[in-house]
C-alpha atoms as a PDB file:
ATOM      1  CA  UNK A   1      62.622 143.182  14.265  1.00  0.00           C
ATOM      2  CA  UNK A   2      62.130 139.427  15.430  1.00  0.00           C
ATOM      3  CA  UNK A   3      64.866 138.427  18.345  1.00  0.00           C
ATOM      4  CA  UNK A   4      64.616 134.673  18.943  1.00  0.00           C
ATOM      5  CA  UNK A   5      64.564 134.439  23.105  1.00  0.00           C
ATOM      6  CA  UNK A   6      64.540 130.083  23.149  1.00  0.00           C
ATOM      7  CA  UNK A   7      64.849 127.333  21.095  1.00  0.00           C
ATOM      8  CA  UNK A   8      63.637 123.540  22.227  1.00  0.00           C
ATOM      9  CA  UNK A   9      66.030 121.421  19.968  1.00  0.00           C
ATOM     10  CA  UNK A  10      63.661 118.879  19.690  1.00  0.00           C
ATOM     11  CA  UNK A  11      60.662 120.253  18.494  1.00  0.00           C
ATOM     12  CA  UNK A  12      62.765 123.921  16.619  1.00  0.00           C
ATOM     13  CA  UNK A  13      60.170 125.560  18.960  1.00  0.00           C
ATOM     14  CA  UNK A  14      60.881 129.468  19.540  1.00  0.00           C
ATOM     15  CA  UNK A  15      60.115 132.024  22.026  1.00  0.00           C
ATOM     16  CA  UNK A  16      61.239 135.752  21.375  1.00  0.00           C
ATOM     17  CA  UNK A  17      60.428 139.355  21.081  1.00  0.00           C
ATOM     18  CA  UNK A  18      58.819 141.317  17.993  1.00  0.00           C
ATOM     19  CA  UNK A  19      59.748 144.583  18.105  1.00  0.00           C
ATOM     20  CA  UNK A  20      57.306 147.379  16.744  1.00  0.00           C
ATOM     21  CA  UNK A  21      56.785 151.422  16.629  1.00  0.00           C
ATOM     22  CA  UNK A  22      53.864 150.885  19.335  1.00  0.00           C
ATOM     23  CA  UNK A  23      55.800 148.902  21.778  1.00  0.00           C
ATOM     24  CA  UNK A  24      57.097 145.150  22.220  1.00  0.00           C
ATOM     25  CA  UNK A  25      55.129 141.517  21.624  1.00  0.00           C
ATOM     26  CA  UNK A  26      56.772 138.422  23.708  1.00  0.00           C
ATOM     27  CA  UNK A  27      55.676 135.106  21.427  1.00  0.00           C
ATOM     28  CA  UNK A  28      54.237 133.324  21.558  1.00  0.00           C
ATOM     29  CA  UNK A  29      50.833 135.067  22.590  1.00  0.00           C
ATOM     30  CA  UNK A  30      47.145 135.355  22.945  1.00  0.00           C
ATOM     31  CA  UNK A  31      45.984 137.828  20.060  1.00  0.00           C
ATOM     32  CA  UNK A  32      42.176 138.800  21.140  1.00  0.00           C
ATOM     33  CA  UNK A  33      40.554 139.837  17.389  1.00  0.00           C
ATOM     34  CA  UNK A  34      38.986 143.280  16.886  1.00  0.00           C
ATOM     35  CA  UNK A  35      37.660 142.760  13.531  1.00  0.00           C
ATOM     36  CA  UNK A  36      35.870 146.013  12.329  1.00  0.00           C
ATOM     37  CA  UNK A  37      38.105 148.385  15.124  1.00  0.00           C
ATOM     38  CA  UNK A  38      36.933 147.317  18.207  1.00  0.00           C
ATOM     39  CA  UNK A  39      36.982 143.833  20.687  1.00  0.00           C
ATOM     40  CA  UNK A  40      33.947 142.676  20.961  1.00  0.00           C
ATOM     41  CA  UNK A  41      32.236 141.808  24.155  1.00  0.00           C
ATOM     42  CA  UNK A  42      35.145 143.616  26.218  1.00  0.00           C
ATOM     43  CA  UNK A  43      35.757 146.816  27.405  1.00  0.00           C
ATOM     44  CA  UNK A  44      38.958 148.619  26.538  1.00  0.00           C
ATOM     45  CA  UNK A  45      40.215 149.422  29.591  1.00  0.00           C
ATOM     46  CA  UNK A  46      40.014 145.287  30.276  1.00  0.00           C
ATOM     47  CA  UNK A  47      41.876 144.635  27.850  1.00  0.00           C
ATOM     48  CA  UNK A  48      44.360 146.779  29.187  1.00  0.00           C
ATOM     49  CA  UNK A  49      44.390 146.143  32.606  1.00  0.00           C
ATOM     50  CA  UNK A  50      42.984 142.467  33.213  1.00  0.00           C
ATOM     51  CA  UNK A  51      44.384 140.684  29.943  1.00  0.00           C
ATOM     52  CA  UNK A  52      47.234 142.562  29.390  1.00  0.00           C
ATOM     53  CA  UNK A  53      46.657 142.055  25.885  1.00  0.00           C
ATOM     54  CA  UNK A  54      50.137 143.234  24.296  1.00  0.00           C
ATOM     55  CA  UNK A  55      48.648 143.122  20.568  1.00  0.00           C
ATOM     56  CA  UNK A  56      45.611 143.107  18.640  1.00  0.00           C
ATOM     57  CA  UNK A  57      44.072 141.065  15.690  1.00  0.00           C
ATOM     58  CA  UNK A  58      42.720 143.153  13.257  1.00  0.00           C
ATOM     59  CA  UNK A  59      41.199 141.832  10.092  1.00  0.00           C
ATOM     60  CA  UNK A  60      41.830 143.895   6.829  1.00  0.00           C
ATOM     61  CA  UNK A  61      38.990 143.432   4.321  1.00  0.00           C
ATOM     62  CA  UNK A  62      36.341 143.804   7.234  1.00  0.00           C
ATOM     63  CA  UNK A  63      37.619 146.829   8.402  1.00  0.00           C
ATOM     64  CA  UNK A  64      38.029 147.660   4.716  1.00  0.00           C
ATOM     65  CA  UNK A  65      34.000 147.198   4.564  1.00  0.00           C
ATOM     66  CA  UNK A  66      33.419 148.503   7.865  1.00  0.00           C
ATOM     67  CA  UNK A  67      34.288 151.222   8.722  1.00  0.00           C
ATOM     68  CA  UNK A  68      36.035 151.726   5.493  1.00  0.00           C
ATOM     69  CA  UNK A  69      39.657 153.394   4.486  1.00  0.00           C
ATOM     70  CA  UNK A  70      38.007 157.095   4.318  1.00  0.00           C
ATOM     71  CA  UNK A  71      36.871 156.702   7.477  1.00  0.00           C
ATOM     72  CA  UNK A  72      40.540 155.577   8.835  1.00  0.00           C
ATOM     73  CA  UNK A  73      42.755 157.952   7.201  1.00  0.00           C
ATOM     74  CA  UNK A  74      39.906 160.567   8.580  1.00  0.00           C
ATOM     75  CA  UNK A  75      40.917 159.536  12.036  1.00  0.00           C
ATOM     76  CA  UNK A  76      44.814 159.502  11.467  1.00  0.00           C
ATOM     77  CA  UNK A  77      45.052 155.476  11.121  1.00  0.00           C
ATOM     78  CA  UNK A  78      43.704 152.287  12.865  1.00  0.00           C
ATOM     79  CA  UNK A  79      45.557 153.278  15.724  1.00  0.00           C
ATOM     80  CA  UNK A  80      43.350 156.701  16.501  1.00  0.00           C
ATOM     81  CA  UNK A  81      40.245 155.321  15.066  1.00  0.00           C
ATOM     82  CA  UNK A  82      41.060 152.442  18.083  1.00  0.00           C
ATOM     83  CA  UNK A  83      42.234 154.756  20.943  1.00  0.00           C
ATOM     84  CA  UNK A  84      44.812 151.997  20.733  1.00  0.00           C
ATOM     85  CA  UNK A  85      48.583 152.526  21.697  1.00  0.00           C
ATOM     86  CA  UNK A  86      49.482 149.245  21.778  1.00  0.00           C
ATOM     87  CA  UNK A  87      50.443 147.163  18.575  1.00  0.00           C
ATOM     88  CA  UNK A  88      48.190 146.033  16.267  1.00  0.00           C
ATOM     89  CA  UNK A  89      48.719 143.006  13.545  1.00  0.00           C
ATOM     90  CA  UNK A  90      46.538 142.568  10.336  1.00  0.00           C
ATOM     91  CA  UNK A  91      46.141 139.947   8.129  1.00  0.00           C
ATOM     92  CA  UNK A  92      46.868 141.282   5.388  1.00  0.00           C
ATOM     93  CA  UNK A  93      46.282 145.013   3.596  1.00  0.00           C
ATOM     94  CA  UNK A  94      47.344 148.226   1.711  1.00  0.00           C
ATOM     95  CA  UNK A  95      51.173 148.593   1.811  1.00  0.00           C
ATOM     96  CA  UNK A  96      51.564 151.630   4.593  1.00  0.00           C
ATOM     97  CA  UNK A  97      48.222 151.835   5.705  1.00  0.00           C
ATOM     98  CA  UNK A  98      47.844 148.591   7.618  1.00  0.00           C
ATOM     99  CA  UNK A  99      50.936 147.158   9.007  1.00  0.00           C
ATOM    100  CA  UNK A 100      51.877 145.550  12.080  1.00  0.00           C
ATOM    101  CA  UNK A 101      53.254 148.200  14.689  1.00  0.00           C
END
């Protein structure tokens, strides 16, 4: 669920809150990208604790390629592969396997 915070009359700007099963995203925001599962160049626990970062990027067809659906479900999700609680958004995907949340 999207809940619409602000509104600049001017410009129809918004700010507000998207809700998801791992936990809350205020908008707008800074999505760092972990393409194939992982941030690169940046530990985990950074991400956590110095950016804050309240959601992830992922992209679907590379982590289709890399590591690859089998390896996924294997792990219980994109979440578990990750050691990720936190949401994550891909760009696009199989219905009910990759979803924002």
């Amino acid at each position: 669920m999207f809940t619409v915070k602000s509104r600049d009359k001017e410009t129809r700007a918004r700010t507000g809150i998207l809700e998801t099963a791992h936990g809350d995203v205020p908008t707008p925001i800074f999505m760092p990208v972990g393409t194939a599962g992982t941030v690169k160049g940046i530990l985990q626990q950074d991400l956590l604790d110095d950016i804050d970062a309240k959601i992830i990027l992922g992209n679907t067809y590379h982590l289709y390629l890399r590591p690859g659906t089998d390896i996924l479900k294997a792990s219980g999700g994109l979440h578990r592969f990750m050691n990720w609680r936190r949401p994550i958004l891909t760009d696009s995907g199989i219905p009910g396997f990759f979803t924002c949340g």
